[in-house]
PDB file of N, CA and C in Angstrom:
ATOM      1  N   UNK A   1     117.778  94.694 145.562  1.00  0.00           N
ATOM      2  CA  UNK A   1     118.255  95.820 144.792  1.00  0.00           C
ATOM      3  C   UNK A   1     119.258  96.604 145.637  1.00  0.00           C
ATOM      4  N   UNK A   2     120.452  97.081 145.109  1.00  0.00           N
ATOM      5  CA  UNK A   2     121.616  97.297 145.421  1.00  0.00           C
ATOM      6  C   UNK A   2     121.015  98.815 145.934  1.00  0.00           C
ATOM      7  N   UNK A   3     121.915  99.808 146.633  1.00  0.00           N
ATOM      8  CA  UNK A   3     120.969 101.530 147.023  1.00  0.00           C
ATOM      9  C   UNK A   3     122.049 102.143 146.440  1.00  0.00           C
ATOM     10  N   UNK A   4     123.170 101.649 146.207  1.00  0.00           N
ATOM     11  CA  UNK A   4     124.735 102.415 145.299  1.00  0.00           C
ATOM     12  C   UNK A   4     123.698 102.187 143.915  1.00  0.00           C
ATOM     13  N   UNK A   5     124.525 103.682 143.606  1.00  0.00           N
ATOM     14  CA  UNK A   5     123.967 103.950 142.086  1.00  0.00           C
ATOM     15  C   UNK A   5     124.648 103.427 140.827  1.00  0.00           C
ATOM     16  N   UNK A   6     125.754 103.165 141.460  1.00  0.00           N
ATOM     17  CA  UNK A   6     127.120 102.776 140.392  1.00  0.00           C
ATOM     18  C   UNK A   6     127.205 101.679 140.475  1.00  0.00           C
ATOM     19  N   UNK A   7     127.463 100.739 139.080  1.00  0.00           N
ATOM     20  CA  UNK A   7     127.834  99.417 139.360  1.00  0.00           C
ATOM     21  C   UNK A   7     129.331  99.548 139.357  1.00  0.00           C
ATOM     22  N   UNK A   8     129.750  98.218 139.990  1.00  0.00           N
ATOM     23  CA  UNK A   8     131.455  98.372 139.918  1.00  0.00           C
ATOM     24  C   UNK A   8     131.878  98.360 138.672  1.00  0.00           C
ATOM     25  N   UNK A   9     131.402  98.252 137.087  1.00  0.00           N
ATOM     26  CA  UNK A   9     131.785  98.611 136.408  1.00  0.00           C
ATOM     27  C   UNK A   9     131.828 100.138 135.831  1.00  0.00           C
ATOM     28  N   UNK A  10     130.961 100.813 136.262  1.00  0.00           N
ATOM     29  CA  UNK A  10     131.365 102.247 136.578  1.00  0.00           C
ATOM     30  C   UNK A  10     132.114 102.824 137.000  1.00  0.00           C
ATOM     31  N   UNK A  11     132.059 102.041 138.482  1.00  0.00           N
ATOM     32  CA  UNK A  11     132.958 102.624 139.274  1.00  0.00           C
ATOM     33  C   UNK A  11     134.441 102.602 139.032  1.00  0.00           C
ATOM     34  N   UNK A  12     134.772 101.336 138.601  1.00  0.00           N
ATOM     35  CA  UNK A  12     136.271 100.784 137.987  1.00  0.00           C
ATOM     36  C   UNK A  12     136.533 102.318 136.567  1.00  0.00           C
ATOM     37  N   UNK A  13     135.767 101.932 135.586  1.00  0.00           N
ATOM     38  CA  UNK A  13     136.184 102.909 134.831  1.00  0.00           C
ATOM     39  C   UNK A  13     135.938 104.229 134.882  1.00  0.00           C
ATOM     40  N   UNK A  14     135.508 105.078 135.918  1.00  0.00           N
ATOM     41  CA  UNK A  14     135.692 106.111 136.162  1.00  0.00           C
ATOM     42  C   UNK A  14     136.739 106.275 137.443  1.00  0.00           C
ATOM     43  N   UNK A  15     137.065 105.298 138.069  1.00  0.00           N
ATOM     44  CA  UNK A  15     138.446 105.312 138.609  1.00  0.00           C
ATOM     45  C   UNK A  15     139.938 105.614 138.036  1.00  0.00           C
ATOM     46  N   UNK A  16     139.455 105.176 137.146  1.00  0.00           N
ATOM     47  CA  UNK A  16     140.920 105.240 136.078  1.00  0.00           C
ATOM     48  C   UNK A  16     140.587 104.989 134.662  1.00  0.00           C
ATOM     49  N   UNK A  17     139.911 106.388 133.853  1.00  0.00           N
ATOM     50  CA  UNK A  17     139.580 105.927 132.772  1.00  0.00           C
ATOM     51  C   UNK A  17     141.034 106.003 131.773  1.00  0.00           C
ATOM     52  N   UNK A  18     141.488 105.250 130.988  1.00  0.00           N
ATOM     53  CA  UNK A  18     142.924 105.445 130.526  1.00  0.00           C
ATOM     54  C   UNK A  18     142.861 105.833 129.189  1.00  0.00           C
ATOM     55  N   UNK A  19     141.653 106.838 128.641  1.00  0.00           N
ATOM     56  CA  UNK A  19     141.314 107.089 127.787  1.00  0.00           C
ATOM     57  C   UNK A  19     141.136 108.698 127.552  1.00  0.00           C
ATOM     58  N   UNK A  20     141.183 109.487 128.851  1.00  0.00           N
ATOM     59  CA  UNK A  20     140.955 110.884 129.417  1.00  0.00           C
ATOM     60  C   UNK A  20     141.551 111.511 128.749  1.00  0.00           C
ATOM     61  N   UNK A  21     141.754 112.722 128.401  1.00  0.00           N
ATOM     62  CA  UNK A  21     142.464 113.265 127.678  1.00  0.00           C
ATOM     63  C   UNK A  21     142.248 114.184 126.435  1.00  0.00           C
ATOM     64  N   UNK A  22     143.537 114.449 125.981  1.00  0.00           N
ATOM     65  CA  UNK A  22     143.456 115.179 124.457  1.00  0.00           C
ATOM     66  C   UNK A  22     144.464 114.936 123.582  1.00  0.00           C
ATOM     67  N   UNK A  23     144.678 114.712 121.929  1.00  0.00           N
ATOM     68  CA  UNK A  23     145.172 114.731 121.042  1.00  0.00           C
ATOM     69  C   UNK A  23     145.633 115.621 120.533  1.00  0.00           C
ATOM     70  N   UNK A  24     147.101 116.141 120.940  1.00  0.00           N
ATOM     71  CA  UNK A  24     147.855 116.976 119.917  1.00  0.00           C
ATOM     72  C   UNK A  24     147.330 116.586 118.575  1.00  0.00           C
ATOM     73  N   UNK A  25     147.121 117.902 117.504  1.00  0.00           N
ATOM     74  CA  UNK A  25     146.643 116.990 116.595  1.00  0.00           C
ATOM     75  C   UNK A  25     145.959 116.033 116.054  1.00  0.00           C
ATOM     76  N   UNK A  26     145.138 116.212 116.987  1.00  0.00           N
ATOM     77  CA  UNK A  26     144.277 114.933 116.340  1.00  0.00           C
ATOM     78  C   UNK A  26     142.662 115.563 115.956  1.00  0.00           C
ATOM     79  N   UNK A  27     141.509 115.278 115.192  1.00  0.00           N
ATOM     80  CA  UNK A  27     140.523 115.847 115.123  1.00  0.00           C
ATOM     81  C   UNK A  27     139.861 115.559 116.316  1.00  0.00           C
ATOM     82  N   UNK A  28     139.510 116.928 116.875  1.00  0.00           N
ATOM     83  CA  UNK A  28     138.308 117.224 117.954  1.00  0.00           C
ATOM     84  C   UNK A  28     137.011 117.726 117.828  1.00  0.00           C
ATOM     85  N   UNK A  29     136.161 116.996 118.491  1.00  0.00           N
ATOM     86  CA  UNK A  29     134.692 117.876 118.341  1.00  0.00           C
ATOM     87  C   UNK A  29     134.344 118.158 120.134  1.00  0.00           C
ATOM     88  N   UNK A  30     133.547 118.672 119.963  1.00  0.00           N
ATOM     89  CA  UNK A  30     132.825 119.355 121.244  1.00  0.00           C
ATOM     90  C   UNK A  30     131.495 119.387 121.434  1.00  0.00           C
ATOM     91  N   UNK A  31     130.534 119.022 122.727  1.00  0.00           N
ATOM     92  CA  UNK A  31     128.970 118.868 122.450  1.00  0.00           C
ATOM     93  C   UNK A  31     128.589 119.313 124.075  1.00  0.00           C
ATOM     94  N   UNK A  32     128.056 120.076 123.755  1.00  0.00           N
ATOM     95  CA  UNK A  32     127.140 120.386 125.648  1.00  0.00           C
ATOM     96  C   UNK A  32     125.794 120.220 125.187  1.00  0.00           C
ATOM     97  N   UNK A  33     125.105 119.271 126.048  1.00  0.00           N
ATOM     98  CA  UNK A  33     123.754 119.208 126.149  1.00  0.00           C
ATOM     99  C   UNK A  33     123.240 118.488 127.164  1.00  0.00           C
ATOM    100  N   UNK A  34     122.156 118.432 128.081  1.00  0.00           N
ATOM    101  CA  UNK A  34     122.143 117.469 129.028  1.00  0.00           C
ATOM    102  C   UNK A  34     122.508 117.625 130.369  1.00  0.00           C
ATOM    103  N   UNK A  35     123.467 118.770 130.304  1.00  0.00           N
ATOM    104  CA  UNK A  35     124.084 118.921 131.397  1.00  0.00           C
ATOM    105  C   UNK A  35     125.362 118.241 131.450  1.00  0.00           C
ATOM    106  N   UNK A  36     125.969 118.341 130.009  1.00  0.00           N
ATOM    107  CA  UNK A  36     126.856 117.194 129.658  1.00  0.00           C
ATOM    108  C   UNK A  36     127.781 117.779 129.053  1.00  0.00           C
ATOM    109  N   UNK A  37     129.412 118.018 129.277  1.00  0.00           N
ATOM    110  CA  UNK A  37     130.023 118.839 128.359  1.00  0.00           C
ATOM    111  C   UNK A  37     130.995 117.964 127.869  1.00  0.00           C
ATOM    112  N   UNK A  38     131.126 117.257 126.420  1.00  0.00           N
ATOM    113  CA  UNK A  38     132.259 116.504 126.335  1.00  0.00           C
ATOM    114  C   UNK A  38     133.211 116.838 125.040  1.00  0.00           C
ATOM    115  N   UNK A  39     133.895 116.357 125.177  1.00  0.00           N
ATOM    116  CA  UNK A  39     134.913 116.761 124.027  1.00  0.00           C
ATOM    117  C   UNK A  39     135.368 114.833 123.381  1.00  0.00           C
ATOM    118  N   UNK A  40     135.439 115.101 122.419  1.00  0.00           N
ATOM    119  CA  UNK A  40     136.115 113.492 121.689  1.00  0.00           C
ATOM    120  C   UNK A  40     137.414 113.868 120.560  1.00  0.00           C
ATOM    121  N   UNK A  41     138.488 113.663 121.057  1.00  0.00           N
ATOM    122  CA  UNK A  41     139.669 113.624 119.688  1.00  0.00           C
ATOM    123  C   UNK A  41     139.923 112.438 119.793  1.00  0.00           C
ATOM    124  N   UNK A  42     140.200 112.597 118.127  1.00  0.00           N
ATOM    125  CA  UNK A  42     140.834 111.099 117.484  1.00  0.00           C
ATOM    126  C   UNK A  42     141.814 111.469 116.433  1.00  0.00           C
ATOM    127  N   UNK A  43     143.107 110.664 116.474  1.00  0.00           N
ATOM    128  CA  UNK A  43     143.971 110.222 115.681  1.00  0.00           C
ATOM    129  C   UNK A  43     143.566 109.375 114.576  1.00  0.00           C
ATOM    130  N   UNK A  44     143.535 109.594 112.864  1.00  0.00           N
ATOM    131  CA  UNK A  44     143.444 108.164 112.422  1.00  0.00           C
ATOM    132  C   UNK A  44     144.001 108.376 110.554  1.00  0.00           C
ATOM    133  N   UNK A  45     144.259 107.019 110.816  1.00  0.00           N
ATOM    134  CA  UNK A  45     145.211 107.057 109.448  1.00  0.00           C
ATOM    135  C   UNK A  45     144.410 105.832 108.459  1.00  0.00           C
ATOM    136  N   UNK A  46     143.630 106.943 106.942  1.00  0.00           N
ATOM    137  CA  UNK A  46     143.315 105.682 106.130  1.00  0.00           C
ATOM    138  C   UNK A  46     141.858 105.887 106.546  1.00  0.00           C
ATOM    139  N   UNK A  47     141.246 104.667 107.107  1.00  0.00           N
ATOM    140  CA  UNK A  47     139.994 104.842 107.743  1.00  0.00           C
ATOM    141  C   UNK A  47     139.401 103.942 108.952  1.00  0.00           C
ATOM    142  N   UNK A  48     141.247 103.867 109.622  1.00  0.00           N
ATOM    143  CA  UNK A  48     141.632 103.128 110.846  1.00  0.00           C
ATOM    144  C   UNK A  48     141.150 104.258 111.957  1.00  0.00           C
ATOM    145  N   UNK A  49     140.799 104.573 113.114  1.00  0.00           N
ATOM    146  CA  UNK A  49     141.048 105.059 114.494  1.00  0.00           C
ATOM    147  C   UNK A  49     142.126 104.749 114.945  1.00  0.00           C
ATOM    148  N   UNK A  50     143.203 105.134 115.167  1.00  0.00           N
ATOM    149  CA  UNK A  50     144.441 105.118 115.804  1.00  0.00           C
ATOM    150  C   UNK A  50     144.141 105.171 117.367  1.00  0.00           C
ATOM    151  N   UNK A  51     143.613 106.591 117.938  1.00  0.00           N
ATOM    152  CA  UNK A  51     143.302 106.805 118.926  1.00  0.00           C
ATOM    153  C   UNK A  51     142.727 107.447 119.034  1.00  0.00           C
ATOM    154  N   UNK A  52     142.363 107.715 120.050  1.00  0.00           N
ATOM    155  CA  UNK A  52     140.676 107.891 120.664  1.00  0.00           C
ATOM    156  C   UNK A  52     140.665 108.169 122.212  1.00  0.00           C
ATOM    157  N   UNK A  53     140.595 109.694 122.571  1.00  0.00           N
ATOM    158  CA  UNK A  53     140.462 110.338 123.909  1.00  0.00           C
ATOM    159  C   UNK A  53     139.073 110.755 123.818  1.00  0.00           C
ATOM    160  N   UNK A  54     138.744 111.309 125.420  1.00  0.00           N
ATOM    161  CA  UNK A  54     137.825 111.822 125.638  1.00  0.00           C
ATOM    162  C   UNK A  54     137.830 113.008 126.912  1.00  0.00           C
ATOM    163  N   UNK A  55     137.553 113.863 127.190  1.00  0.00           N
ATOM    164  CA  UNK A  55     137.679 115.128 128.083  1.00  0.00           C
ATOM    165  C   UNK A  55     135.860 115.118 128.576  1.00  0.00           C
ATOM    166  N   UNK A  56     135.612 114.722 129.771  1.00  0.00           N
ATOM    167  CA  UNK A  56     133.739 115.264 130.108  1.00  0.00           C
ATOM    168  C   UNK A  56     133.890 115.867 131.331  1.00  0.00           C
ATOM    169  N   UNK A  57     132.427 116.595 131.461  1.00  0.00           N
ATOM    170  CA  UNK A  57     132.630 117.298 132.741  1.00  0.00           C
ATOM    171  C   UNK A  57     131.103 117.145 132.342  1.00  0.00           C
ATOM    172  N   UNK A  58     130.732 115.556 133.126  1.00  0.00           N
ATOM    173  CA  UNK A  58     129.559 115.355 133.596  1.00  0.00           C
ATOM    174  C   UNK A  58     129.555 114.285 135.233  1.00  0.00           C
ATOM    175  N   UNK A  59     128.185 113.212 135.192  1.00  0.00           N
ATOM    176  CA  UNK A  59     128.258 112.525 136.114  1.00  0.00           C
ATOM    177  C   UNK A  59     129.286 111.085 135.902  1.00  0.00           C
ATOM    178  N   UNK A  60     129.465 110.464 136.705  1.00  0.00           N
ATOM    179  CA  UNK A  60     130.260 109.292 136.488  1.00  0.00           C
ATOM    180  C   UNK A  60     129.831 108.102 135.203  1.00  0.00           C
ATOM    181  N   UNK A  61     128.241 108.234 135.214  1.00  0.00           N
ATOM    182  CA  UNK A  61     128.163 107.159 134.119  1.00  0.00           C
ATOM    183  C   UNK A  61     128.360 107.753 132.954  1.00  0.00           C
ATOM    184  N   UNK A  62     128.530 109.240 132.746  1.00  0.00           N
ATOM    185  CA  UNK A  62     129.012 109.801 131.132  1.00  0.00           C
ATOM    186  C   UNK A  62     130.417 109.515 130.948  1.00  0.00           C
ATOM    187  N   UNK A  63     131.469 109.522 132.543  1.00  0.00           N
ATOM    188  CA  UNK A  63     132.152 109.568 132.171  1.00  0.00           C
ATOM    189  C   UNK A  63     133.104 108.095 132.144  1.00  0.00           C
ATOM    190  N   UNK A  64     132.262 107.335 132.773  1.00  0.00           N
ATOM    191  CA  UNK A  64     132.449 105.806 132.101  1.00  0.00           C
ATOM    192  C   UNK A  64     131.913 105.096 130.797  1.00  0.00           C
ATOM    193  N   UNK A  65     131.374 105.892 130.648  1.00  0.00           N
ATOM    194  CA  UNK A  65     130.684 105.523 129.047  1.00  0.00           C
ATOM    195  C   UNK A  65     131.441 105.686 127.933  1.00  0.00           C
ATOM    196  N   UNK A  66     132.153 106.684 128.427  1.00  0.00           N
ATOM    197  CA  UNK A  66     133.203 107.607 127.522  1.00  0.00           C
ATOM    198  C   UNK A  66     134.415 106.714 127.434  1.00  0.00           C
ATOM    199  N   UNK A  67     134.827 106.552 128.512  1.00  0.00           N
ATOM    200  CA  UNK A  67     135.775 105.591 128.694  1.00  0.00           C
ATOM    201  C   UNK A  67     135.587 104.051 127.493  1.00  0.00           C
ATOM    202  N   UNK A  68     134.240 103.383 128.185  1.00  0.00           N
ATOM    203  CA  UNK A  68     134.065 102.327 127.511  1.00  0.00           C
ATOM    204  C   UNK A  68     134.004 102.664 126.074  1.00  0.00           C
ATOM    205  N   UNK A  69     133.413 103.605 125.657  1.00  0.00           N
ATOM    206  CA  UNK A  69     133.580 103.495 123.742  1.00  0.00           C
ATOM    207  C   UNK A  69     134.517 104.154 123.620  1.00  0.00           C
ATOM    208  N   UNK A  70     135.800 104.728 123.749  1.00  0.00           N
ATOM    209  CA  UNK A  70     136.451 105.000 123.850  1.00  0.00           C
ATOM    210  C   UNK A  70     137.783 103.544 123.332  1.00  0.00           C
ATOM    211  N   UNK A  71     137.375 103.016 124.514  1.00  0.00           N
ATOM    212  CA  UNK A  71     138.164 101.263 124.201  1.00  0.00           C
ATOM    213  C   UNK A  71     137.496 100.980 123.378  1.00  0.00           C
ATOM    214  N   UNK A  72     136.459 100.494 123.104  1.00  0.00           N
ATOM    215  CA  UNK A  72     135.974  99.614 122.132  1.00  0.00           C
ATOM    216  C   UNK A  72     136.288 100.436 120.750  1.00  0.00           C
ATOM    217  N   UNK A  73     136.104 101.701 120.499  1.00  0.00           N
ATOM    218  CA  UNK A  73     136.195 101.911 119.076  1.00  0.00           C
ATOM    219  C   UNK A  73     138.017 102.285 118.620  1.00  0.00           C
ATOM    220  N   UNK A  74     138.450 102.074 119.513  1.00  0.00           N
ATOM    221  CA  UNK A  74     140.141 102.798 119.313  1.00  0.00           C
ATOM    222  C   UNK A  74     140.496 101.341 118.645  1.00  0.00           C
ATOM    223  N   UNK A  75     140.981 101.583 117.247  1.00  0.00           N
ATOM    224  CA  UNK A  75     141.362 100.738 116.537  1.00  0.00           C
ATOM    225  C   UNK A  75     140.217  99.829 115.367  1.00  0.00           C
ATOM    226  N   UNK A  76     139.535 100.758 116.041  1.00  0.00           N
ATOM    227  CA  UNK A  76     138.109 100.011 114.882  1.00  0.00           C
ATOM    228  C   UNK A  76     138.148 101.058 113.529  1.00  0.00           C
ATOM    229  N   UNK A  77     137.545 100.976 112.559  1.00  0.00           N
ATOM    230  CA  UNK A  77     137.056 101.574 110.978  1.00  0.00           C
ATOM    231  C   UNK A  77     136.415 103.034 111.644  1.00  0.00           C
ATOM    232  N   UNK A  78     136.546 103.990 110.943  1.00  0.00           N
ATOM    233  CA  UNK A  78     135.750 105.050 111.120  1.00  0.00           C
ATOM    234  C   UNK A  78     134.593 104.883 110.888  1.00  0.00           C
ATOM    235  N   UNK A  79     133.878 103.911 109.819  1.00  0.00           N
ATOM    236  CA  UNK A  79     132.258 103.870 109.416  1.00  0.00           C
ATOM    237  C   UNK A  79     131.588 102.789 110.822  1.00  0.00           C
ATOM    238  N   UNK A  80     132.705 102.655 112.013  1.00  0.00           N
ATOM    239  CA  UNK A  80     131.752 102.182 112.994  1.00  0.00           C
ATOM    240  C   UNK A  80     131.622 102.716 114.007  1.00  0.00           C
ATOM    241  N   UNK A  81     132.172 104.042 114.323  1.00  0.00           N
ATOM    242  CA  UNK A  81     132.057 105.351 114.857  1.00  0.00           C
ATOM    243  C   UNK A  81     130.264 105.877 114.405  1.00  0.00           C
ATOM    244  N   UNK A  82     130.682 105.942 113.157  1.00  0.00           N
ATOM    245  CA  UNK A  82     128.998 106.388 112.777  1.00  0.00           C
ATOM    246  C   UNK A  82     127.747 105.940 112.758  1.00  0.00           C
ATOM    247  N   UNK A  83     128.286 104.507 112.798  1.00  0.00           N
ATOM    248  CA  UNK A  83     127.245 103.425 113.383  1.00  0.00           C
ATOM    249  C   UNK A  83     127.101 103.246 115.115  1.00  0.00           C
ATOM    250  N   UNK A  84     127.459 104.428 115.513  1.00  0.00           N
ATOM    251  CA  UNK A  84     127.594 103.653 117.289  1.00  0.00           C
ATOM    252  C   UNK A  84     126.507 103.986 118.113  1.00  0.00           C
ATOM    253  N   UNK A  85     126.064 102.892 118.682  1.00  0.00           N
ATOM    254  CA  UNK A  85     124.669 103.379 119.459  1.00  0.00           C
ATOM    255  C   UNK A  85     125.180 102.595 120.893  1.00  0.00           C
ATOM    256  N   UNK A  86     124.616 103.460 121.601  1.00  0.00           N
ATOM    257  CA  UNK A  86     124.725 103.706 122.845  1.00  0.00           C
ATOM    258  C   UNK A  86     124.061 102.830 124.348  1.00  0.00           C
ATOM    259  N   UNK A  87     123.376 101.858 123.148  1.00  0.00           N
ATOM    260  CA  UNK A  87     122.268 100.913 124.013  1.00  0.00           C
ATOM    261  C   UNK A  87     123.161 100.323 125.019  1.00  0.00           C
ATOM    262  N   UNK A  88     123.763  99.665 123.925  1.00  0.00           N
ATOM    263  CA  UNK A  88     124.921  98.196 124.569  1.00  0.00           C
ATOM    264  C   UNK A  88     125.238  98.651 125.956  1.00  0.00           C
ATOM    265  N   UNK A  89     125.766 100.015 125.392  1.00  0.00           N
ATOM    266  CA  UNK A  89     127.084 100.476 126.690  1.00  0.00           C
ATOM    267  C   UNK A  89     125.983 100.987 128.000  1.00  0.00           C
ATOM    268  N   UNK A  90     124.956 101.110 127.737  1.00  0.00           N
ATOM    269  CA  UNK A  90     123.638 101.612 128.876  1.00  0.00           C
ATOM    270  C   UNK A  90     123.579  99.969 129.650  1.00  0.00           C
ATOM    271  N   UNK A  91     123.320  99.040 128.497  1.00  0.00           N
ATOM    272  CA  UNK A  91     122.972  98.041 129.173  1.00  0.00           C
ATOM    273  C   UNK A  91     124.193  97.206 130.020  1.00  0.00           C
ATOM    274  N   UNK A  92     125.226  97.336 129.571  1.00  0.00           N
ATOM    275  CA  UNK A  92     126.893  96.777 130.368  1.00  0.00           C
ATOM    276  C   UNK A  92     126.702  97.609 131.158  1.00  0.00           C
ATOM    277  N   UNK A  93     126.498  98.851 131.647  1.00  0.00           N
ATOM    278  CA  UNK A  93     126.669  99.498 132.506  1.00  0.00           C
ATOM    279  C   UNK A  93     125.906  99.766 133.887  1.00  0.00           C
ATOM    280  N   UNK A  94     124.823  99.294 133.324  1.00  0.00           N
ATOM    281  CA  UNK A  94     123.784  99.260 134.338  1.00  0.00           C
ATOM    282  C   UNK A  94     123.260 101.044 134.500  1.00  0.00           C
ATOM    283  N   UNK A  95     123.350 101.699 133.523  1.00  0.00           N
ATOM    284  CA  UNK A  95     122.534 103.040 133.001  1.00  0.00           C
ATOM    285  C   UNK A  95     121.151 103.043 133.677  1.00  0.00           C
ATOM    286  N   UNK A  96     120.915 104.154 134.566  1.00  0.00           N
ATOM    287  CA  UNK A  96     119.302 104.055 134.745  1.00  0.00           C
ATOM    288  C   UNK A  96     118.820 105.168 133.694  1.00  0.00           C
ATOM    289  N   UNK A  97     117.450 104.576 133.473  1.00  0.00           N
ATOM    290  CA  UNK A  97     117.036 104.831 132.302  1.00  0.00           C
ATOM    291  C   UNK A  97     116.916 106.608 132.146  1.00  0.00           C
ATOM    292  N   UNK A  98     116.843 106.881 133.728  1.00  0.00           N
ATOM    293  CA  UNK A  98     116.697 108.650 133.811  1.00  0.00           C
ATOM    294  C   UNK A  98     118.054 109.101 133.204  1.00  0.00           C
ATOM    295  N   UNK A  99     118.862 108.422 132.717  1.00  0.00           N
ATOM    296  CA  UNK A  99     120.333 109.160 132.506  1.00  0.00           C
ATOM    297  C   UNK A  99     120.663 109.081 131.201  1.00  0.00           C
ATOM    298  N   UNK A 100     119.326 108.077 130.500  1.00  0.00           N
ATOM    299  CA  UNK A 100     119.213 108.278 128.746  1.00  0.00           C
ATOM    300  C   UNK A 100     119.597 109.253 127.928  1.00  0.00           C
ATOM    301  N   UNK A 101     119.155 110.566 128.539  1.00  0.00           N
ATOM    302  CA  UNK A 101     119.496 111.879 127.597  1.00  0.00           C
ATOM    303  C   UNK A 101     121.113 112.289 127.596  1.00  0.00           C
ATOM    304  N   UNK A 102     121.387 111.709 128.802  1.00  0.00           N
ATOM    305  CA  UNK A 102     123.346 112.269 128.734  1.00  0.00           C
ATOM    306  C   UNK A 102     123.901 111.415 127.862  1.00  0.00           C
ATOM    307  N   UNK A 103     123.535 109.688 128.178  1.00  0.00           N
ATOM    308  CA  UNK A 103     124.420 109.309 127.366  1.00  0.00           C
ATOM    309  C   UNK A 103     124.416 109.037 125.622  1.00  0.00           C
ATOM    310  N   UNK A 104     122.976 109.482 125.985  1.00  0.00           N
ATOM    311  CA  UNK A 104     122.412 109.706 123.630  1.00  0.00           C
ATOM    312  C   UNK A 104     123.628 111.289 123.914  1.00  0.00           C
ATOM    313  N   UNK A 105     123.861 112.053 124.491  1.00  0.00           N
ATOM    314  CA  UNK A 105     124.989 112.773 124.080  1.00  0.00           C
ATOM    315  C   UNK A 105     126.013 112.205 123.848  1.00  0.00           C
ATOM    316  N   UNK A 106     126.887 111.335 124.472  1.00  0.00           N
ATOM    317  CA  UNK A 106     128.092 110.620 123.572  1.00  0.00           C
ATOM    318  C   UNK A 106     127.741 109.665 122.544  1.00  0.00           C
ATOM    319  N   UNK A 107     126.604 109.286 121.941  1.00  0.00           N
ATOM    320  CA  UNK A 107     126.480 108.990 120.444  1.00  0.00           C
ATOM    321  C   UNK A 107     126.705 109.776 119.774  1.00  0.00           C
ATOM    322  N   UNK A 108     125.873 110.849 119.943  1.00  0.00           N
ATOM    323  CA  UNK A 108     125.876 111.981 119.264  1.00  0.00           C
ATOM    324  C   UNK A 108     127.028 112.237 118.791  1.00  0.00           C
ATOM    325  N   UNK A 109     128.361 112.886 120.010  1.00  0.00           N
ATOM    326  CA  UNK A 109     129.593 112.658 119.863  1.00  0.00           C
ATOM    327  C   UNK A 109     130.074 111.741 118.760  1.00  0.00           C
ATOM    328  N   UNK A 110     130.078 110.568 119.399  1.00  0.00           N
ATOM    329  CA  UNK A 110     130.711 109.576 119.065  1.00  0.00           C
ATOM    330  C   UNK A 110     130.291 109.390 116.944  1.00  0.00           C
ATOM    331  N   UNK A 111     129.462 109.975 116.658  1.00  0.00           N
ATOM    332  CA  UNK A 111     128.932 110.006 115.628  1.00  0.00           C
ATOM    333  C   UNK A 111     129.585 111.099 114.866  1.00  0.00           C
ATOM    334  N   UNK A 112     129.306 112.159 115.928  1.00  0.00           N
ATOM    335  CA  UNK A 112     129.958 113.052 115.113  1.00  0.00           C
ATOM    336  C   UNK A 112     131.506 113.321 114.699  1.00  0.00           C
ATOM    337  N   UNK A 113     132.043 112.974 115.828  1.00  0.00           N
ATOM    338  CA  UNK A 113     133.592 112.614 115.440  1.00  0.00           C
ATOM    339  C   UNK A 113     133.495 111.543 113.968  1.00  0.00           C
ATOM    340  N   UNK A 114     133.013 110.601 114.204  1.00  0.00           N
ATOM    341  CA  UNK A 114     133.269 109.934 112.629  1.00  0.00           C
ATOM    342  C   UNK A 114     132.388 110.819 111.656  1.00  0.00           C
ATOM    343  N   UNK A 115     131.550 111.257 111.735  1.00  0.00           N
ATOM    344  CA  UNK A 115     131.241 112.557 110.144  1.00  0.00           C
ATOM    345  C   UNK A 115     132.774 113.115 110.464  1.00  0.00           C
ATOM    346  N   UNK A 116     133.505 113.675 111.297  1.00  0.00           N
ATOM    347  CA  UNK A 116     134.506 115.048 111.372  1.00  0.00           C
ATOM    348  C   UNK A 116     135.736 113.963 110.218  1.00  0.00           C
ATOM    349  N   UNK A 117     135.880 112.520 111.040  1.00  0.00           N
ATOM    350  CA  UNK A 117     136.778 111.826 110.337  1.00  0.00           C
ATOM    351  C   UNK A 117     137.145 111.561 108.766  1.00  0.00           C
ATOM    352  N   UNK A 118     135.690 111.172 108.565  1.00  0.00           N
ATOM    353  CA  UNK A 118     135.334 110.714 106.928  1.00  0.00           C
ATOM    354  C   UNK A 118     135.153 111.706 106.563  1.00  0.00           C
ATOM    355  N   UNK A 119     135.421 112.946 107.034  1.00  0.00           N
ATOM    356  CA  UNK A 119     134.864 114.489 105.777  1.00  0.00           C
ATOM    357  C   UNK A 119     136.129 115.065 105.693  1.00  0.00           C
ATOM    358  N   UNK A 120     137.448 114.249 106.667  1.00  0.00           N
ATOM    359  CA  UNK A 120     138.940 115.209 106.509  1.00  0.00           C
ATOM    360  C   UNK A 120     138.364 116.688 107.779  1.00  0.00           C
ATOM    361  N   UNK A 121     137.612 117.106 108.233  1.00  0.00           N
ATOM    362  CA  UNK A 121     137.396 118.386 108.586  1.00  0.00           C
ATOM    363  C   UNK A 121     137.834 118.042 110.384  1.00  0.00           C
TER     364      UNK A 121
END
C-alpha cells in the first residue's frame, strides 16, 4: 500500500484541470457543504452541454473530481447531468471512502446544474 494519498490520476488532474473556471453567461449554481465550496457553470444549447466549468475551494480529490465530470459530461444531454452519480469517479480515482461526503457534494452539484438547465432558470 502506497503512503501518498493521491493517485497519479489525481494528481495529473488537479495539476492542470482544463476545466477551472467560469462562464460568461452561462447558467451557474453554487453549493458549500462538507467543507466544500463549489461552483458549476454551463453553456448549453437545445438539451446539448456545450460547456462545462467548475470553480472549488476544497481538497485535491474534489477538485479532480470536478475536473473529471466536468470532461465526461461537456457535450453530453442535460438528462445525464441529472442522472450523475459519483461512484464511478470515487472508484477511477482511488477516493478514500472518508472523503464520501465531499464528493456526494459534486453530485449534488452536478445534479443540480441539470435541474437549473432543464428548468431554463
Amino acid at each position: 500500500m502506497s503512503a501518498d494519498p493521491y493517485s497519479a490520476t489525481v494528481r495529473a488532474l488537479f495539476a492542470d484541470p482544463a476545466h477551472a473556471g467560469g462562464l460568461d453567461g452561462g447558467c451557474t449554481i453554487a453549493i458549500a457543504d462538507q467543507d466544500v465550496r463549489l461552483e458549476l457553470s454551463a453553456l448549453a444549447s437545445g438539451e446539448r452541454v456545450d460547456a462545462l466549468r467548475f470553480r472549488a475551494w476544497a481538497c485535491p480529490h474534489v477538485i479532480a473530481a470536478a475536473e473529471a465530470a466536468c470532461a465526461q459530461l461537456e457535450g453530453a444531454e442535460i438528462g445525464e447531468l441529472l442522472e450523475f452519480a459519483a461512484v464511478d469517479l470515487m472508484n477511477k480515482l482511488a477516493v478514500p471512502v472518508e472523503k464520501t461526503g465531499r464528493i456526494l457534494v459534486l453530485e449534488d452539484a452536478v445534479r443540480s446544474l441539470g435541474r437549473a438547465l432543464r428548468d431554463g432558470t
